[in-house]
C-alpha atoms as a PDB file:
ATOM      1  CA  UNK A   1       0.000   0.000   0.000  1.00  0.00           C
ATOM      2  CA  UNK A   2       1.351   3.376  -1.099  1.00  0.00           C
ATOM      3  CA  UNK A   3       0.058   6.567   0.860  1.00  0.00           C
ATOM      4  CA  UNK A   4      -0.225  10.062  -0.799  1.00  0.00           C
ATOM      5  CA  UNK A   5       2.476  12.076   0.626  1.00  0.00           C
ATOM      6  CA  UNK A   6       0.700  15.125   1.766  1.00  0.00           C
ATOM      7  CA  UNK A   7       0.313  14.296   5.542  1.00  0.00           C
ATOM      8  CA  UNK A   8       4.190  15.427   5.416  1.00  0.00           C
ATOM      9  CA  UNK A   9       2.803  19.376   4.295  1.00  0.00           C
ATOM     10  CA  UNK A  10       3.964  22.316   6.292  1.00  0.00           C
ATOM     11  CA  UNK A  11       5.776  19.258   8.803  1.00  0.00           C
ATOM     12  CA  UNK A  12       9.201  20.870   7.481  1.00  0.00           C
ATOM     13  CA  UNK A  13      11.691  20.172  10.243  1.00  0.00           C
ATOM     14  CA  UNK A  14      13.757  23.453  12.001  1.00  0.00           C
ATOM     15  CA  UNK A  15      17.428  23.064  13.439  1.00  0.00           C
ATOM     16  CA  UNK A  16      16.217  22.469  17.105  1.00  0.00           C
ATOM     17  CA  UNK A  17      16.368  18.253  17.772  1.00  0.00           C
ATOM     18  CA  UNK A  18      15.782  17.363  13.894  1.00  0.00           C
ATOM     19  CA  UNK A  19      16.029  13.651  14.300  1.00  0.00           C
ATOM     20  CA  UNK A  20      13.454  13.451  17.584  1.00  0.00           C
ATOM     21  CA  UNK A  21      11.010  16.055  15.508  1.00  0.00           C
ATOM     22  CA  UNK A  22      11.237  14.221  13.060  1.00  0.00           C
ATOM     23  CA  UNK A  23      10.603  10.670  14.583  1.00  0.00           C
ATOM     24  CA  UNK A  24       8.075  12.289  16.530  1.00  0.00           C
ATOM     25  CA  UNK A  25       6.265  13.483  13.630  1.00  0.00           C
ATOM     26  CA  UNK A  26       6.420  10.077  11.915  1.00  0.00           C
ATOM     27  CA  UNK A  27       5.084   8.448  15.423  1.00  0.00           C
ATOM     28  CA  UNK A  28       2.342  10.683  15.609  1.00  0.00           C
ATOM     29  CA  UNK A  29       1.143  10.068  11.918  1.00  0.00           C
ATOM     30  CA  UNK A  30       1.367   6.234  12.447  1.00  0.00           C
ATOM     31  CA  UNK A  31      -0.574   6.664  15.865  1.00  0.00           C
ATOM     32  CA  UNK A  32      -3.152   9.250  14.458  1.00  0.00           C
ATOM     33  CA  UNK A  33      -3.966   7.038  11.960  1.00  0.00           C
ATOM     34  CA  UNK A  34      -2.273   8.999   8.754  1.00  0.00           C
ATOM     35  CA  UNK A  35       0.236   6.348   8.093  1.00  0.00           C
ATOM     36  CA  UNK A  36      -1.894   2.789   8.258  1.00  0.00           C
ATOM     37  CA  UNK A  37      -0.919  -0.272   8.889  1.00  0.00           C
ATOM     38  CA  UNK A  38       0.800  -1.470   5.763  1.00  0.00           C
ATOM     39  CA  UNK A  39       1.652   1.897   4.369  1.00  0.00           C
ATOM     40  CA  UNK A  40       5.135   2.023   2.757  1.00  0.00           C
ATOM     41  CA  UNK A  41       7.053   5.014   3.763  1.00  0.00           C
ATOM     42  CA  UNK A  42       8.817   6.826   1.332  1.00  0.00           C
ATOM     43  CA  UNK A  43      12.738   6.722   0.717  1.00  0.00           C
ATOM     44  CA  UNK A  44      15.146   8.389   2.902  1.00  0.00           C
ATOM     45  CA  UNK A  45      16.249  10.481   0.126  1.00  0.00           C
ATOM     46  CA  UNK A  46      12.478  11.625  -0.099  1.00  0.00           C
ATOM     47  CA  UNK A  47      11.404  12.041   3.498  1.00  0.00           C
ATOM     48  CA  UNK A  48      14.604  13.926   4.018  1.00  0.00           C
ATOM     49  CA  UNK A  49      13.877  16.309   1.214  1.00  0.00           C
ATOM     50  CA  UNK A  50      10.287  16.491   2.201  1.00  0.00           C
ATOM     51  CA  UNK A  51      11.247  17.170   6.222  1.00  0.00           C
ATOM     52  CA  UNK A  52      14.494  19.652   4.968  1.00  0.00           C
ATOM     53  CA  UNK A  53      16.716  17.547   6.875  1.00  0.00           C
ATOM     54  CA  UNK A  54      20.031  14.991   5.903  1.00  0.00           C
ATOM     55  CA  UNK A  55      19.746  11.368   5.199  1.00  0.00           C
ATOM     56  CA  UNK A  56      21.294  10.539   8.489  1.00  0.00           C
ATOM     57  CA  UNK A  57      18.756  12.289  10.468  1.00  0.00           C
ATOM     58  CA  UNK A  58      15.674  10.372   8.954  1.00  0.00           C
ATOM     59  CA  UNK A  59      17.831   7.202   9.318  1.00  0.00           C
ATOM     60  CA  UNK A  60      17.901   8.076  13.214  1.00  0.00           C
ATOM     61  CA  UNK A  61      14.247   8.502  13.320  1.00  0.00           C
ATOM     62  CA  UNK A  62      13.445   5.322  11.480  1.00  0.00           C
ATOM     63  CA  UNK A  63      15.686   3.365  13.460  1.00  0.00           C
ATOM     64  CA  UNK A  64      13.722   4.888  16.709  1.00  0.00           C
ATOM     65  CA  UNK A  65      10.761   3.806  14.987  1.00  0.00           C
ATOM     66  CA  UNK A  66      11.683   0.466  13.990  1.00  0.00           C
ATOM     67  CA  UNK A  67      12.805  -0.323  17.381  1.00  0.00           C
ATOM     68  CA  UNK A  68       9.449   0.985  18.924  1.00  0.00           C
ATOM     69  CA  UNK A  69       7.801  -1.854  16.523  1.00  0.00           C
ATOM     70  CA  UNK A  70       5.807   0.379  14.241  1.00  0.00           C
ATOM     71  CA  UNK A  71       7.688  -0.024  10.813  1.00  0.00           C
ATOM     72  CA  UNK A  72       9.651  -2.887   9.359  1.00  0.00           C
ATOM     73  CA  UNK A  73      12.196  -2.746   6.669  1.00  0.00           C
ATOM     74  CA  UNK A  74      11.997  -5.020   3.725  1.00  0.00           C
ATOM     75  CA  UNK A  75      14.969  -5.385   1.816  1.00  0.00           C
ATOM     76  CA  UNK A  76      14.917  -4.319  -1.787  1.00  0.00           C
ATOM     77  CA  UNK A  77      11.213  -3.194  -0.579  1.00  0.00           C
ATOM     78  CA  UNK A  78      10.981  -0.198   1.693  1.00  0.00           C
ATOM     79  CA  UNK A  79      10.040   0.639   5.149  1.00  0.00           C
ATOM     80  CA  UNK A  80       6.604  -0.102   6.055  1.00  0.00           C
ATOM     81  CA  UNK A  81       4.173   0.519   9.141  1.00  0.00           C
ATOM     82  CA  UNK A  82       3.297  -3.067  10.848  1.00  0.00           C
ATOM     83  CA  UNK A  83       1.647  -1.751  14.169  1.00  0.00           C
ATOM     84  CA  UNK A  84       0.109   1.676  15.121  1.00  0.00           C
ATOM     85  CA  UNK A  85       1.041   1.318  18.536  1.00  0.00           C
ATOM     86  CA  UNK A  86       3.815   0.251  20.630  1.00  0.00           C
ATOM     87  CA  UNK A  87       4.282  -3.396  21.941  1.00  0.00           C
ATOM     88  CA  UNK A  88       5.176  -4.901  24.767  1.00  0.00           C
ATOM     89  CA  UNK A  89       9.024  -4.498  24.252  1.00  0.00           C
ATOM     90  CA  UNK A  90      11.308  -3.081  22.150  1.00  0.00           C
ATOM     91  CA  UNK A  91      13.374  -4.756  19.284  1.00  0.00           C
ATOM     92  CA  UNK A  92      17.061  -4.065  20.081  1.00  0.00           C
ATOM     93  CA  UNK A  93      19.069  -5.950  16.883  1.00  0.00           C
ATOM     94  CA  UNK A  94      19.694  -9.592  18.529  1.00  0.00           C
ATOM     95  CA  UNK A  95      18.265  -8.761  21.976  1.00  0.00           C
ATOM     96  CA  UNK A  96      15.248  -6.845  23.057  1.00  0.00           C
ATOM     97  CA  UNK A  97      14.643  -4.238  26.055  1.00  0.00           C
ATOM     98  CA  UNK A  98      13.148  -6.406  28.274  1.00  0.00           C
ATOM     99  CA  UNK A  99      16.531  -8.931  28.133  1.00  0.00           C
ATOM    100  CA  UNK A 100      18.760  -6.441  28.943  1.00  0.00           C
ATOM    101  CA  UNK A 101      16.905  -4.537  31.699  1.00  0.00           C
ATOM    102  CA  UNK A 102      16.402  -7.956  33.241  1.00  0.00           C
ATOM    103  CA  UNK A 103      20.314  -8.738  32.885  1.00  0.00           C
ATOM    104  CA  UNK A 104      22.379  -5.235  32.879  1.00  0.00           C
ATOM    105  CA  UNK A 105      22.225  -5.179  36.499  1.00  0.00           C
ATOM    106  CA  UNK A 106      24.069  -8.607  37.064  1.00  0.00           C
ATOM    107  CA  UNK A 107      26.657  -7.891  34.658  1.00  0.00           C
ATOM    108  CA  UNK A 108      27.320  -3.708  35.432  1.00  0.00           C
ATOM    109  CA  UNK A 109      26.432  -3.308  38.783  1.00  0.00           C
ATOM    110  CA  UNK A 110      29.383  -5.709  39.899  1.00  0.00           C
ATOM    111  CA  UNK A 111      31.189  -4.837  36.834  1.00  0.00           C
ATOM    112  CA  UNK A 112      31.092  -1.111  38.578  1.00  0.00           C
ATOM    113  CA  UNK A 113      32.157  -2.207  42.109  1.00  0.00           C
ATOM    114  CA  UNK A 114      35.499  -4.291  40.697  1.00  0.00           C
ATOM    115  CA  UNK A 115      36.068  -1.399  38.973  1.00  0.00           C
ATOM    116  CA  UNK A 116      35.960   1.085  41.676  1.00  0.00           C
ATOM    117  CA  UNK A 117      38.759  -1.352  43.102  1.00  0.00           C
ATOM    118  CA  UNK A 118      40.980  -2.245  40.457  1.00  0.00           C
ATOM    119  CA  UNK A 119      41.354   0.679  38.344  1.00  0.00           C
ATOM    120  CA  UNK A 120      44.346   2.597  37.259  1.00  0.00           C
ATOM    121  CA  UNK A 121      45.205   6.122  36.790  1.00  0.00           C
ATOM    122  CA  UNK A 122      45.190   5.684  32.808  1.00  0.00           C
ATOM    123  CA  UNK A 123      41.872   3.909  33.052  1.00  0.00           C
ATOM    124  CA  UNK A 124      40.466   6.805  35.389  1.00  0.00           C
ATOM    125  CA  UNK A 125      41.700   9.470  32.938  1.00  0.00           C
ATOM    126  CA  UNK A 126      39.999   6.947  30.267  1.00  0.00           C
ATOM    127  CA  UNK A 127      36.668   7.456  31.943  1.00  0.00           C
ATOM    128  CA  UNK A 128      37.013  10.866  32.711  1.00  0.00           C
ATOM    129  CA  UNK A 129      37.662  11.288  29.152  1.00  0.00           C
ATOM    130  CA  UNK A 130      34.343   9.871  27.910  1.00  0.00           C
ATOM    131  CA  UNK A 131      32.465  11.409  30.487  1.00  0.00           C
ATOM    132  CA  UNK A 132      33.643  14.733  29.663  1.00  0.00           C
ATOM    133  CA  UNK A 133      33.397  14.215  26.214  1.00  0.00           C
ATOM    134  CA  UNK A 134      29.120  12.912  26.741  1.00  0.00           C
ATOM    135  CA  UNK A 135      28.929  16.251  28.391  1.00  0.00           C
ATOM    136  CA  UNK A 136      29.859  18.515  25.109  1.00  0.00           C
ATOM    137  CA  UNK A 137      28.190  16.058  22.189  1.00  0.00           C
ATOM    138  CA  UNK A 138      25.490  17.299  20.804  1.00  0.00           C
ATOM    139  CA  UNK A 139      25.297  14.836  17.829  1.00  0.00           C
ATOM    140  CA  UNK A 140      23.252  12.003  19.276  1.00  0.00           C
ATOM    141  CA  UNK A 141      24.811   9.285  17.380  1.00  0.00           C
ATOM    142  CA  UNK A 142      28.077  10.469  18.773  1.00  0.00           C
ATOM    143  CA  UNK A 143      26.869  10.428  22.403  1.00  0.00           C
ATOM    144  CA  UNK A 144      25.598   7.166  21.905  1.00  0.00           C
ATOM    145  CA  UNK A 145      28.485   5.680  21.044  1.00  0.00           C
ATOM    146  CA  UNK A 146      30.491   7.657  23.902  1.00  0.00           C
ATOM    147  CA  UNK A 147      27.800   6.092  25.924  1.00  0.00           C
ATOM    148  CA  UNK A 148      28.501   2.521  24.719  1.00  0.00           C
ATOM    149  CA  UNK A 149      32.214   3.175  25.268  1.00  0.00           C
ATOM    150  CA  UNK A 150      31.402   4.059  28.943  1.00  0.00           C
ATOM    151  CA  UNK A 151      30.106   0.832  29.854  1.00  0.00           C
ATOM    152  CA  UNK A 152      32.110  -0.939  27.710  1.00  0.00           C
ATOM    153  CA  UNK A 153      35.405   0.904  29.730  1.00  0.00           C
ATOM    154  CA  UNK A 154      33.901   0.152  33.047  1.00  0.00           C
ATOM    155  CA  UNK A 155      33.573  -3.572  32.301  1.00  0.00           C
ATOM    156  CA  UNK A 156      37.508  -3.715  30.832  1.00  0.00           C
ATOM    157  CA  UNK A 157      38.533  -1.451  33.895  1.00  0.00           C
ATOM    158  CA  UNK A 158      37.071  -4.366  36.283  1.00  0.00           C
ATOM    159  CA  UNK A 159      39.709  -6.696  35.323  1.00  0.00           C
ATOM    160  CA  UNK A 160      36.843  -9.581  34.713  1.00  0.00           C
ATOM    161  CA  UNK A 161      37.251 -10.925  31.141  1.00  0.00           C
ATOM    162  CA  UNK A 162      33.901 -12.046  31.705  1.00  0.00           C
ATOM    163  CA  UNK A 163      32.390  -9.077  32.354  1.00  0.00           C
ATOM    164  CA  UNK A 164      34.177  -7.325  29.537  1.00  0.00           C
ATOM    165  CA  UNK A 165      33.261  -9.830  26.926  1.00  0.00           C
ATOM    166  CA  UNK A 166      29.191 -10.096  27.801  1.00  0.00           C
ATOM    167  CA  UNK A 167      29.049  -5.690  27.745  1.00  0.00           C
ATOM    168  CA  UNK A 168      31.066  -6.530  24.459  1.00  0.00           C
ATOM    169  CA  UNK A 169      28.941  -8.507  23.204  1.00  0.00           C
ATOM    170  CA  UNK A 170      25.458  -6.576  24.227  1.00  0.00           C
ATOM    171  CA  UNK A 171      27.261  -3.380  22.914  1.00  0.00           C
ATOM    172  CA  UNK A 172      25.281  -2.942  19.950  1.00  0.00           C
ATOM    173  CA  UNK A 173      22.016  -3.340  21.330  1.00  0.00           C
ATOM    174  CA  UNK A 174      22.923  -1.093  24.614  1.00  0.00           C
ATOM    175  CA  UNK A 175      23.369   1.411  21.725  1.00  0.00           C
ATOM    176  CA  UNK A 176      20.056   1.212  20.257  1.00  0.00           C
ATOM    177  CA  UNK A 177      18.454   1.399  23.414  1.00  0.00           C
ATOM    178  CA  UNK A 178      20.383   4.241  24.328  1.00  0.00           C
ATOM    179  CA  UNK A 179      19.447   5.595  21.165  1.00  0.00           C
ATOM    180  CA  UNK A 180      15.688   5.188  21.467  1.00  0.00           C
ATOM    181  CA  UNK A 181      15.383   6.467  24.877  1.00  0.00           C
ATOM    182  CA  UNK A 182      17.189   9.908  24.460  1.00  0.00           C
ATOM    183  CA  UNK A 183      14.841  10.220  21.094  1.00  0.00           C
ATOM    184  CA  UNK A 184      12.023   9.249  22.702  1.00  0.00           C
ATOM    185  CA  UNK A 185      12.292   9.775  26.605  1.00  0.00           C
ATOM    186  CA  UNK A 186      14.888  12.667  26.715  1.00  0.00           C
ATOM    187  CA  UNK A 187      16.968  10.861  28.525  1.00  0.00           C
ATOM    188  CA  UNK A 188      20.801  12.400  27.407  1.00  0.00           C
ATOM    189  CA  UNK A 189      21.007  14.926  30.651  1.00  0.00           C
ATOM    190  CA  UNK A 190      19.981  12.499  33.215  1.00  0.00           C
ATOM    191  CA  UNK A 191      22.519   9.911  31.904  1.00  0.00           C
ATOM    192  CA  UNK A 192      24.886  12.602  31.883  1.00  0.00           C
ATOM    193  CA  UNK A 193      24.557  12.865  35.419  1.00  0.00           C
ATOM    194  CA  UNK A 194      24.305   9.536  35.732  1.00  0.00           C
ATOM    195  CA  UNK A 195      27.238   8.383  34.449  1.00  0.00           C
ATOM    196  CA  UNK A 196      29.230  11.231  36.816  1.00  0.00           C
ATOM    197  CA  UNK A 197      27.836   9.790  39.510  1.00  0.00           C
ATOM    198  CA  UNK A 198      29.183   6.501  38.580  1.00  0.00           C
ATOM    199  CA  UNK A 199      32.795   7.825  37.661  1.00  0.00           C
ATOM    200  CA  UNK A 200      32.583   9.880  41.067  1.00  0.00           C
ATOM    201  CA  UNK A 201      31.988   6.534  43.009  1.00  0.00           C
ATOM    202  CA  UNK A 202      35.202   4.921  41.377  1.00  0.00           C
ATOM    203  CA  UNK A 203      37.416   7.790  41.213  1.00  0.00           C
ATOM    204  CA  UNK A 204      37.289   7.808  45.264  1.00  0.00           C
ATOM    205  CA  UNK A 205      37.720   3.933  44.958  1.00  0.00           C
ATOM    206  CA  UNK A 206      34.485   3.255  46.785  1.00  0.00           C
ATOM    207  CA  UNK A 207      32.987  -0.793  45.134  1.00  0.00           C
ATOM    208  CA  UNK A 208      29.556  -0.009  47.503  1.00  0.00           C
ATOM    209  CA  UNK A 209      29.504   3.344  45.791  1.00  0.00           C
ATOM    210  CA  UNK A 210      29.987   2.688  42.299  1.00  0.00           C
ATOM    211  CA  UNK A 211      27.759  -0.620  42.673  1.00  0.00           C
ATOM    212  CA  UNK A 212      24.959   1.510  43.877  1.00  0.00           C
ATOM    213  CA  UNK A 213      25.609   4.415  41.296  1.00  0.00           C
ATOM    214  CA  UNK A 214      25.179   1.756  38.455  1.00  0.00           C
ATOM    215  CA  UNK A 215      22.148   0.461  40.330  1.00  0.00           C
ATOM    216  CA  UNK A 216      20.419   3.950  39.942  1.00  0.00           C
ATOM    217  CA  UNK A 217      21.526   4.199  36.503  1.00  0.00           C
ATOM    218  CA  UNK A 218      20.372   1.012  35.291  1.00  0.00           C
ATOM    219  CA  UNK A 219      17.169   1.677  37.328  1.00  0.00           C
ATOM    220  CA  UNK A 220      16.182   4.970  35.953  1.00  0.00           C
ATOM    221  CA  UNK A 221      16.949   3.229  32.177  1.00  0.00           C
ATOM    222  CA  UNK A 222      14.433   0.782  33.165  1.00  0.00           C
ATOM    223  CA  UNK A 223      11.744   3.312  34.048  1.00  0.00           C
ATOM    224  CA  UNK A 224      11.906   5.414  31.254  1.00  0.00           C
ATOM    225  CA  UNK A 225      11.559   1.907  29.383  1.00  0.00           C
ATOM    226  CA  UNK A 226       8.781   1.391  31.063  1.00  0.00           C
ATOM    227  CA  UNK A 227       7.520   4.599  30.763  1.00  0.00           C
ATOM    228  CA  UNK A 228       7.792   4.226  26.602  1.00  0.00           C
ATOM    229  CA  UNK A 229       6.377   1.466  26.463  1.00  0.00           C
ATOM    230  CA  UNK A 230       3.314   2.026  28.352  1.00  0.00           C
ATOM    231  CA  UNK A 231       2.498   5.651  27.803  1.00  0.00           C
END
């Protein structure tokens, strides 16, 4: 099913948050009934001309989208709306939400506290690197992947190959979450403050700290989850 393109009119996209006006315009028109079930989006090529924004920024929004379950992308097909409302979970690449929030906190929380124990100037200066770094990004996809390399640096820092290798291998789909929920939730400044919290806690060497740091992180993540999911 192709849809006339004219729900897009006068939606032209400003400078302020492109990709999360953007993905919130496309979430409205699939909730509000504009886009139905089964309608094929148009290209990114198009959609960008049509919002006045780049490729990458539609990208972002679709992948927001996609990960809320309303569109699917075919290949050699085109994006399409499957659901007008958002399911139970959300799709994260090989894992979903629900299987990480169920098994971040096993893996980062003590992850956090080794950390706080083990860790060395150069892997301090590391963290306070990225930190600083989340602080001044503005691009989201940039921030994201500062974000990934936070927790991915916290796992290394706690000396547990094990630890390291499971964050490693969840990396991607921490990413898309992170993604989702800054586009969707507005989560960026809380996590900011999150994650100082959590390099405060090891920086004075403290494992109860930093364990209970990256409990309240991991915590407020799940909420605003929640809070997506159910609104």
């Amino acid at each position: 099913m192709n849809l006339s393109d004219s729900w897009t009119a006068g939606q032209r996209i400003e400078r302020v948050s492109a990709a999360e006006a953007v993905f919130g315009s496309l979430r409205k028109a699939i909730e509000d009934g504009q886009l139905p079930i089964g309608t094929r989006l148009s290209s990114e090529a198009v959609l960008a001309q049509q919002y006045g924004v780049s490729r990458s920024v539609v990208r972002e929004a679709l992948r927001s989208c996609a990960s809320l379950g309303l569109t699917e992308t075919r290949t050699g097909r085109g994006t399409f709306v499957i659901a007008d409302r958002v399911g139970g979970d959300l799709a994260l690449g090989q894992y979903s939400a629900r299987e990480l929030t169920e098994a971040r906190p096993h893996i980062e929380v003590p992850a956090a506290g080794l950390a706080a124990r083990r860790r060395s100037e150069d892997e301090l200066q590391l963290l306070r690197d990225i930190v600083a770094a989340m602080d001044r990004e503005e691009d989201p996809q940039a921030w994201v992947a500062l974000d990934a390399a936070f927790h991915a640096a916290i796992a290394r820092t706690s000396g547990n190959r094990v630890f390291e290798k499971v964050v490693a291998d969840i990396r991607d789909a921490m990413a898309k979450q992170s993604g989702t929920l800054n586009m969707v939730a507005g989560r960026k400044e809380d996590s900011d403050a999150e994650h100082r919290e959590i390099l405060t806690a090891i920086e004075a060497g403290s494992p109860d700290q930093a364990c209970e740091a990256m409990r309240r992180h991991l915590a407020a993540v799940g909420a605003a989850l929640d809070r997506v999911l159910h609104r």
